[in-house]
C-alpha atoms as a PDB file:
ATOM      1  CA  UNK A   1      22.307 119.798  98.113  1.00  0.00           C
ATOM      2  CA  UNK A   2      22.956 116.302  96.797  1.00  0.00           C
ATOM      3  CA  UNK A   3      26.720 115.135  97.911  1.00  0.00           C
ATOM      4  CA  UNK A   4      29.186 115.081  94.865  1.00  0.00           C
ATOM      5  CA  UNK A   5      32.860 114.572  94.946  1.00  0.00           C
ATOM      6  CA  UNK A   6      34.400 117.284  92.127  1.00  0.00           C
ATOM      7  CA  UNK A   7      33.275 119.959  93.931  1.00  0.00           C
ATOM      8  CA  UNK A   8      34.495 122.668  91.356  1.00  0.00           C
ATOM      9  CA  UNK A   9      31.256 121.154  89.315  1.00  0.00           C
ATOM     10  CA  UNK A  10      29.098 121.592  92.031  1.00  0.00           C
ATOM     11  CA  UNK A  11      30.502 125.405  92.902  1.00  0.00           C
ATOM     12  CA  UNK A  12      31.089 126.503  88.951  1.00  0.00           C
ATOM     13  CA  UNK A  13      29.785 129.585  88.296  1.00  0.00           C
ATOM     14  CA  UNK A  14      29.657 128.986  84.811  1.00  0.00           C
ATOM     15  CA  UNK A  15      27.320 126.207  84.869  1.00  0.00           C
ATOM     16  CA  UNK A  16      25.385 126.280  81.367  1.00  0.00           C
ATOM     17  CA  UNK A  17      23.391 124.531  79.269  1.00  0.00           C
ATOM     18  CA  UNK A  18      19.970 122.695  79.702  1.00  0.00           C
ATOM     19  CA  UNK A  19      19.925 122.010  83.118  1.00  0.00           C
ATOM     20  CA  UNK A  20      21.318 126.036  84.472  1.00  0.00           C
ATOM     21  CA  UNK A  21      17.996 127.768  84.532  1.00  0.00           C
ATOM     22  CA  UNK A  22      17.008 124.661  87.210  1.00  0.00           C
ATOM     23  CA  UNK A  23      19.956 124.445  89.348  1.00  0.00           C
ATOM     24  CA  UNK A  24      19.267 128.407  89.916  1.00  0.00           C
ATOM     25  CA  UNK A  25      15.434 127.753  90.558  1.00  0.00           C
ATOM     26  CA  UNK A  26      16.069 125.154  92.523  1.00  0.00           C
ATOM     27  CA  UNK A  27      18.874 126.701  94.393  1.00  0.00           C
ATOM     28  CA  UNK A  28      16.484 129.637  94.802  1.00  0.00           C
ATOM     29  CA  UNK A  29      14.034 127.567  96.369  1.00  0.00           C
ATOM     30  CA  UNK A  30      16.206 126.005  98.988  1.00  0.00           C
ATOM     31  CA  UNK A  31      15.713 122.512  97.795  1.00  0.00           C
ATOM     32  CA  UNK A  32      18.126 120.077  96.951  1.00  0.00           C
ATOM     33  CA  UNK A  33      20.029 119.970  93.956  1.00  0.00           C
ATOM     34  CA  UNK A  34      20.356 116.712  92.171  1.00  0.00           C
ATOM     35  CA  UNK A  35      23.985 116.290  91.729  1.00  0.00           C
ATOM     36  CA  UNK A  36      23.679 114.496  88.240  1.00  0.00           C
ATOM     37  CA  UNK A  37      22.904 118.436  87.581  1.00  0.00           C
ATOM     38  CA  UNK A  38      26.091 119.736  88.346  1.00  0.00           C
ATOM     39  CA  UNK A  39      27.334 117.375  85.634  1.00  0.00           C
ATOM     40  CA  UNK A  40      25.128 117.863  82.886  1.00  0.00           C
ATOM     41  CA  UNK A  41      25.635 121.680  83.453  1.00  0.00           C
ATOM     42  CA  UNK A  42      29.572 121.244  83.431  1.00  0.00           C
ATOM     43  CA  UNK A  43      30.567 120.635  79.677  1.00  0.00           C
ATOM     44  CA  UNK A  44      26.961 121.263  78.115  1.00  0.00           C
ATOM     45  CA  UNK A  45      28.384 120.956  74.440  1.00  0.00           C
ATOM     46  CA  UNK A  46      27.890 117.636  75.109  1.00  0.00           C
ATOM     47  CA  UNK A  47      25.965 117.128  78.049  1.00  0.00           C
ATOM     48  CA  UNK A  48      23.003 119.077  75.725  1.00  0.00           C
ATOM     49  CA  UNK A  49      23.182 116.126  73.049  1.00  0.00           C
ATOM     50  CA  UNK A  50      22.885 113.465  75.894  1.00  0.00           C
ATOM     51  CA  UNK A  51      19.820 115.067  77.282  1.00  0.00           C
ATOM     52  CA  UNK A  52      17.987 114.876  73.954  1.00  0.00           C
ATOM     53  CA  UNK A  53      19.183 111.428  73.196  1.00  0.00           C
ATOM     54  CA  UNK A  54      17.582 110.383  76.875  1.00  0.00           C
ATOM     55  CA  UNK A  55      14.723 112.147  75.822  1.00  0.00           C
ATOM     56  CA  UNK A  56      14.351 110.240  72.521  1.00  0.00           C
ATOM     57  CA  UNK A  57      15.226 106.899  74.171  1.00  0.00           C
ATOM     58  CA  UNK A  58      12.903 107.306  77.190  1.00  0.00           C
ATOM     59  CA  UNK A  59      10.282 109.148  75.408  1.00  0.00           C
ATOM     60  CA  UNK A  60      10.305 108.894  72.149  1.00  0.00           C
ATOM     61  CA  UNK A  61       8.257 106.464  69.939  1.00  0.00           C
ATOM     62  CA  UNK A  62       8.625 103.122  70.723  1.00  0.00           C
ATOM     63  CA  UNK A  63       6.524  99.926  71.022  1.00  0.00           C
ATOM     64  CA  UNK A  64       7.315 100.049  74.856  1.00  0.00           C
ATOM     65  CA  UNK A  65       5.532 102.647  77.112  1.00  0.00           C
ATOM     66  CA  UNK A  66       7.111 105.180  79.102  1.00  0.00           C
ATOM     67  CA  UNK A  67       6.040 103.839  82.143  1.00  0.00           C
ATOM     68  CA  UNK A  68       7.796 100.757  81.143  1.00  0.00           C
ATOM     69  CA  UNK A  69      10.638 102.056  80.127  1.00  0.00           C
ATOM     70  CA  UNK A  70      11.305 104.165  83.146  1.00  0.00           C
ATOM     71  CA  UNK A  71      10.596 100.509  85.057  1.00  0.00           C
ATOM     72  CA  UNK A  72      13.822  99.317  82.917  1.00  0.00           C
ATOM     73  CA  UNK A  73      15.556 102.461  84.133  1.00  0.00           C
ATOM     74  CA  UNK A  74      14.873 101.226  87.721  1.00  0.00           C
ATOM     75  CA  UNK A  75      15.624  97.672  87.336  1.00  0.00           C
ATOM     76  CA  UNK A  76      18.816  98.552  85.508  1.00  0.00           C
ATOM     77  CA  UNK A  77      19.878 100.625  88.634  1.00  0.00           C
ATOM     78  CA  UNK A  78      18.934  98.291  91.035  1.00  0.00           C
ATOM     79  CA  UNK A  79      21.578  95.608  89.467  1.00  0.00           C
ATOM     80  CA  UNK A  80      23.724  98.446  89.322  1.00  0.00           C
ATOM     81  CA  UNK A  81      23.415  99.200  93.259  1.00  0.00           C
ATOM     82  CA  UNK A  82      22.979 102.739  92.051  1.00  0.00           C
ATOM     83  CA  UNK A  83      20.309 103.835  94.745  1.00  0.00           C
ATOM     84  CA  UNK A  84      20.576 107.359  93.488  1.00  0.00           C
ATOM     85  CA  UNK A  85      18.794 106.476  89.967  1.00  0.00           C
ATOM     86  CA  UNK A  86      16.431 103.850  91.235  1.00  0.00           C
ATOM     87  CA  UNK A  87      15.066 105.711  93.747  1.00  0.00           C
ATOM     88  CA  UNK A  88      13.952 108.791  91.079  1.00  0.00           C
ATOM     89  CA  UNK A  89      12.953 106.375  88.326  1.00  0.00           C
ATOM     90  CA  UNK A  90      11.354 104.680  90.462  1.00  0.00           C
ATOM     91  CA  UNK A  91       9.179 107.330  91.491  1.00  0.00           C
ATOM     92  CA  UNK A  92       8.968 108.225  87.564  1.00  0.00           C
ATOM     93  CA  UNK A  93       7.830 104.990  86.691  1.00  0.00           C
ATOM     94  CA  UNK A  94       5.170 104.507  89.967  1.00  0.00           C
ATOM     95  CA  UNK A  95       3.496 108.444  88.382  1.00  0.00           C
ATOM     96  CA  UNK A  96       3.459 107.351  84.505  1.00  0.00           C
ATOM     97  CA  UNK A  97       1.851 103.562  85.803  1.00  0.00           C
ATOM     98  CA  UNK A  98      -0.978 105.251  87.447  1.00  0.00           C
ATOM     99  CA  UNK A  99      -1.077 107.632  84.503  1.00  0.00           C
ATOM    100  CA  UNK A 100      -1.495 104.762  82.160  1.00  0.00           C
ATOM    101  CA  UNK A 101      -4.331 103.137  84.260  1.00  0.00           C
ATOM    102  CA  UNK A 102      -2.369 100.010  85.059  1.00  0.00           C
ATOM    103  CA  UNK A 103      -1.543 100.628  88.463  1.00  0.00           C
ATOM    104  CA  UNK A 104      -4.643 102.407  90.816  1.00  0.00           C
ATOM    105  CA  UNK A 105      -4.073 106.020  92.224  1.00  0.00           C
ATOM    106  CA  UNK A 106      -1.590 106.153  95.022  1.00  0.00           C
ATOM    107  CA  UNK A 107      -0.328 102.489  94.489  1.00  0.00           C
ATOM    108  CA  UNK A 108       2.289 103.063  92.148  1.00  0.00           C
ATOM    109  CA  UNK A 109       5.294 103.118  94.415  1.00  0.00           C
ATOM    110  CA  UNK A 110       4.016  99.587  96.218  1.00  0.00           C
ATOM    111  CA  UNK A 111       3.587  98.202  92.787  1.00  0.00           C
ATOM    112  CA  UNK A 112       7.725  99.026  91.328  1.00  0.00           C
ATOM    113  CA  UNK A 113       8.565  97.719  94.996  1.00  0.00           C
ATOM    114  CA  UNK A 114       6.617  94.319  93.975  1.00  0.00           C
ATOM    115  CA  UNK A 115       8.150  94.569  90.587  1.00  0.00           C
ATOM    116  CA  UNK A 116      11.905  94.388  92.854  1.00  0.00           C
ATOM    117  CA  UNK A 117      10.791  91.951  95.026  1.00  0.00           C
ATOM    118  CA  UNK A 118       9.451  89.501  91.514  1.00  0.00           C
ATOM    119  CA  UNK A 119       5.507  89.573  93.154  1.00  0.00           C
ATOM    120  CA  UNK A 120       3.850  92.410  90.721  1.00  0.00           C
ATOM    121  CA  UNK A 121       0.748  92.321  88.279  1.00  0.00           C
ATOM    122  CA  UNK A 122       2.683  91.666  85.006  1.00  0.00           C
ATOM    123  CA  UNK A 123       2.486  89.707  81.633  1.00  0.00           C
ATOM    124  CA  UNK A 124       4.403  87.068  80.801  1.00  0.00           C
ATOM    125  CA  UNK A 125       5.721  88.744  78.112  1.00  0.00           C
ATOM    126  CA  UNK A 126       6.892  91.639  80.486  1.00  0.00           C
ATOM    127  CA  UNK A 127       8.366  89.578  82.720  1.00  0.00           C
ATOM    128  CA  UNK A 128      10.131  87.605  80.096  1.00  0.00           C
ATOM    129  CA  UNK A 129      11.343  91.014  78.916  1.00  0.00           C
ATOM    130  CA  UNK A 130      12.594  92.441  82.559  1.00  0.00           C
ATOM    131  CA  UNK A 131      14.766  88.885  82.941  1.00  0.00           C
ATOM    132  CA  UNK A 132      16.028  89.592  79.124  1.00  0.00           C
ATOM    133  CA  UNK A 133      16.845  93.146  81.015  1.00  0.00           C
ATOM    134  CA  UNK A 134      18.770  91.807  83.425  1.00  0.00           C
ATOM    135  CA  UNK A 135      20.774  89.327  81.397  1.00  0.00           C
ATOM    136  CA  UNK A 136      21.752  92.325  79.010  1.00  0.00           C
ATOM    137  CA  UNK A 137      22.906  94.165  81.695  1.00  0.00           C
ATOM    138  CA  UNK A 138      25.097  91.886  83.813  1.00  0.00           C
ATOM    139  CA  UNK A 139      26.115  89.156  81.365  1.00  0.00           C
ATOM    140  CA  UNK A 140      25.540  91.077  78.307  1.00  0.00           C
ATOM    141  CA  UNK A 141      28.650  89.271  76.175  1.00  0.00           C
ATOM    142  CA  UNK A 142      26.565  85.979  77.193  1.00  0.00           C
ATOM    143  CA  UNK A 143      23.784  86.709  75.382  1.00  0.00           C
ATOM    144  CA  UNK A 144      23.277  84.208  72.342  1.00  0.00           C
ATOM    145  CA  UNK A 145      20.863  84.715  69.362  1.00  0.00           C
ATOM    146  CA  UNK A 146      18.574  82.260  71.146  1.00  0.00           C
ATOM    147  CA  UNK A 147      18.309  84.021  74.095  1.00  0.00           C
ATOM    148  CA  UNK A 148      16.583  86.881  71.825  1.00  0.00           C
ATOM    149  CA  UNK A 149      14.565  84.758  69.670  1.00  0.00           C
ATOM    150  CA  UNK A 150      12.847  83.560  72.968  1.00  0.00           C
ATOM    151  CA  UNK A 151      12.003  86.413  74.140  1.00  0.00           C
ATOM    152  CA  UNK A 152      10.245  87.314  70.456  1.00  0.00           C
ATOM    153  CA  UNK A 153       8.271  84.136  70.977  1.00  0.00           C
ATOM    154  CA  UNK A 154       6.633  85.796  73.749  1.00  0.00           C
ATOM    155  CA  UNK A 155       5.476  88.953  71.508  1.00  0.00           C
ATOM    156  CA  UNK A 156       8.154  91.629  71.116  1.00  0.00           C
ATOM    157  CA  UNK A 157       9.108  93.202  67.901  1.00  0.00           C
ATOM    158  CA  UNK A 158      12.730  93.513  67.274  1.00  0.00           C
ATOM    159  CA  UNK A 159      12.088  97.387  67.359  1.00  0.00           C
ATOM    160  CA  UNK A 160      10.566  96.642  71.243  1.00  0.00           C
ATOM    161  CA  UNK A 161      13.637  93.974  71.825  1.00  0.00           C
ATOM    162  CA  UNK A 162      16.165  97.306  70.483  1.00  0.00           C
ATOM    163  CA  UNK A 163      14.885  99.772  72.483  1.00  0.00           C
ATOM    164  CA  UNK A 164      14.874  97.747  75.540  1.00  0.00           C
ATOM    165  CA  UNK A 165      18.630  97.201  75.562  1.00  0.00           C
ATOM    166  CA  UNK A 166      19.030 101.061  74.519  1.00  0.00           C
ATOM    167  CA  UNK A 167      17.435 101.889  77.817  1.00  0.00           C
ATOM    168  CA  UNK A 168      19.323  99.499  79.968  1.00  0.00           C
ATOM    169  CA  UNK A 169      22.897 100.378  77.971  1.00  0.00           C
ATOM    170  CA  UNK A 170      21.963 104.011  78.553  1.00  0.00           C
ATOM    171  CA  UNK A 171      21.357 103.669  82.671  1.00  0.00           C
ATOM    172  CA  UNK A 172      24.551 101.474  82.778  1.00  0.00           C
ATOM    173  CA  UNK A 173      26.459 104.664  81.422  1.00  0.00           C
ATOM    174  CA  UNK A 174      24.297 107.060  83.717  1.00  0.00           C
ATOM    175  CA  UNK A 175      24.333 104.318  87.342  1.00  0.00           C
ATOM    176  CA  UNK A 176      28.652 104.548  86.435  1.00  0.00           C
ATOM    177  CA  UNK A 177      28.944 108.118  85.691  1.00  0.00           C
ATOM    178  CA  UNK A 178      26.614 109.080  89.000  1.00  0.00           C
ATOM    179  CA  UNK A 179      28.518 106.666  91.391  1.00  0.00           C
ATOM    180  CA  UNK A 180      32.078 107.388  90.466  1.00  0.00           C
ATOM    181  CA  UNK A 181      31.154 111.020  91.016  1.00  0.00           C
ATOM    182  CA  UNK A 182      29.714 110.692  94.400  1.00  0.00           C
ATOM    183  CA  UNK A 183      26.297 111.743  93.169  1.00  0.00           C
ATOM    184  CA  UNK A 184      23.706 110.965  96.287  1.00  0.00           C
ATOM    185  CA  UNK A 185      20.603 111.849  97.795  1.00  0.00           C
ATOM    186  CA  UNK A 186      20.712 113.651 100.946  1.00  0.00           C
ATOM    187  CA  UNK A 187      16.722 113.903 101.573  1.00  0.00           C
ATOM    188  CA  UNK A 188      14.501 110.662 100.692  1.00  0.00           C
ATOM    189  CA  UNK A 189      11.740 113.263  99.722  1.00  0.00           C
ATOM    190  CA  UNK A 190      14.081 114.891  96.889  1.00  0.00           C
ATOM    191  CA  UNK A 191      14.319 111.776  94.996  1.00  0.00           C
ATOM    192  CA  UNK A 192      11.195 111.593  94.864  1.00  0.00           C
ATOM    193  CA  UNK A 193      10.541 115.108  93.792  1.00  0.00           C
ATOM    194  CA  UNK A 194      13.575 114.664  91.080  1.00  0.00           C
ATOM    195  CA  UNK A 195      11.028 111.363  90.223  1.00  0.00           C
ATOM    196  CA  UNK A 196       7.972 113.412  89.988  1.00  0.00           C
ATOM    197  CA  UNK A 197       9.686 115.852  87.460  1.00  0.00           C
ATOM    198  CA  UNK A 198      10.969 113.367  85.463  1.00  0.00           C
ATOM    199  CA  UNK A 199       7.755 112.118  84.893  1.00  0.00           C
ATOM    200  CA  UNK A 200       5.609 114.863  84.374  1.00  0.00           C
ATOM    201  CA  UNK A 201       8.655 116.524  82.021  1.00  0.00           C
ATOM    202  CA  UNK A 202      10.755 114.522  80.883  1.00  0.00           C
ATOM    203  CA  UNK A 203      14.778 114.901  80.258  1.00  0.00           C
ATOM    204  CA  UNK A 204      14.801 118.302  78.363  1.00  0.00           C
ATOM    205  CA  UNK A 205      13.821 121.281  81.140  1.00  0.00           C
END
């Protein structure tokens, strides 16, 4: 199972919530647990409202796709040096740009790894959008009205502008509340499983 420092979250037998029925199945199955589980099964009262606020935020309506939004996720993380949530969202965002027909079948992963290295297939606008992204989330008391007004020049809505810094605000509380817990992957291929699901499901089990 994924490494995690409290281990009375990762051995409590009265995990509940959302996320309980999957730590069991998953348990059951022999595969690694993502640690970021244990936590959301630990205090579910309020770990319950987080998962459908993620769910809203990186699903919900909004001017940017999924795909793009989980590519915020990833970006976020990597500023972060939070391996643990780039790696899955990364994975998330390589299935849902194939699934939007922007990336070719099979190429997704090579294309979020060109997105890191600043060599991928994007728009102006997008990349105009991934820099405002990673302003916001390492200089965000910087920022100056300008710096937002620019990036509208390019073509995004204040609603598209709003949820962008939602996303990247929300993966700065989930890179801090992951690494201070010791949340890790143990096997390369379970993040990208954890990806997979995330993609094809969502944040709500």
């Amino acid at each position: 199972m994924a490494d995690i420092f409290l281990t009375d979250l990762e051995n409590n037998p009265k995990a509940g919530g959302q996320y309980a029925q999957s730590i069991q199945s998953l348990r059951n199955a022999g595969k690694e647990i993502p640690g970021i589980l244990h936590l959301l099964a630990f205090k579910p009262k309020g770990t319950d409202f987080l998962n459908q606020f993620t769910q809203e935020v990186m699903r919900g309506e909004s001017p940017i796709s999924p795909a793009f939004r989980e590519l915020i996720a990833t970006i976020t993380s990597e500023g972060n040096e939070c391996s643990f949530c780039r790696d899955s969202h990364g994975q998330a965002a390589a299935i849902l740009f194939e699934k939007e027909g922007r990336v070719k079948k099979g190429k997704g992963q090579a294309f979020i790894g060109a997105v890191l290295e600043g060599d991928a297939d994007l728009t102006d606008a997008e990349w105009a959008l991934l820099e405002f992204i990673v302003q916001v989330n390492l200089k965000a008391q910087e920022i100056e009205e300008q710096d937002v007004r620019k990036l509208s020049k390019t073509g995004w809505t204040d609603e598209a502008i709003y949820d962008a810094i939602t996303v990247c605000s929300l993966f700065n509380f989930y890179n801090r509340w992951v690494g201070a817990n010791g949340v890790a992957w143990n096997d390369e291929d379970s993040s990208q499983e954890s990806g997979t699901r995330i993609a094809q499901r969502g944040y709500i089990p």
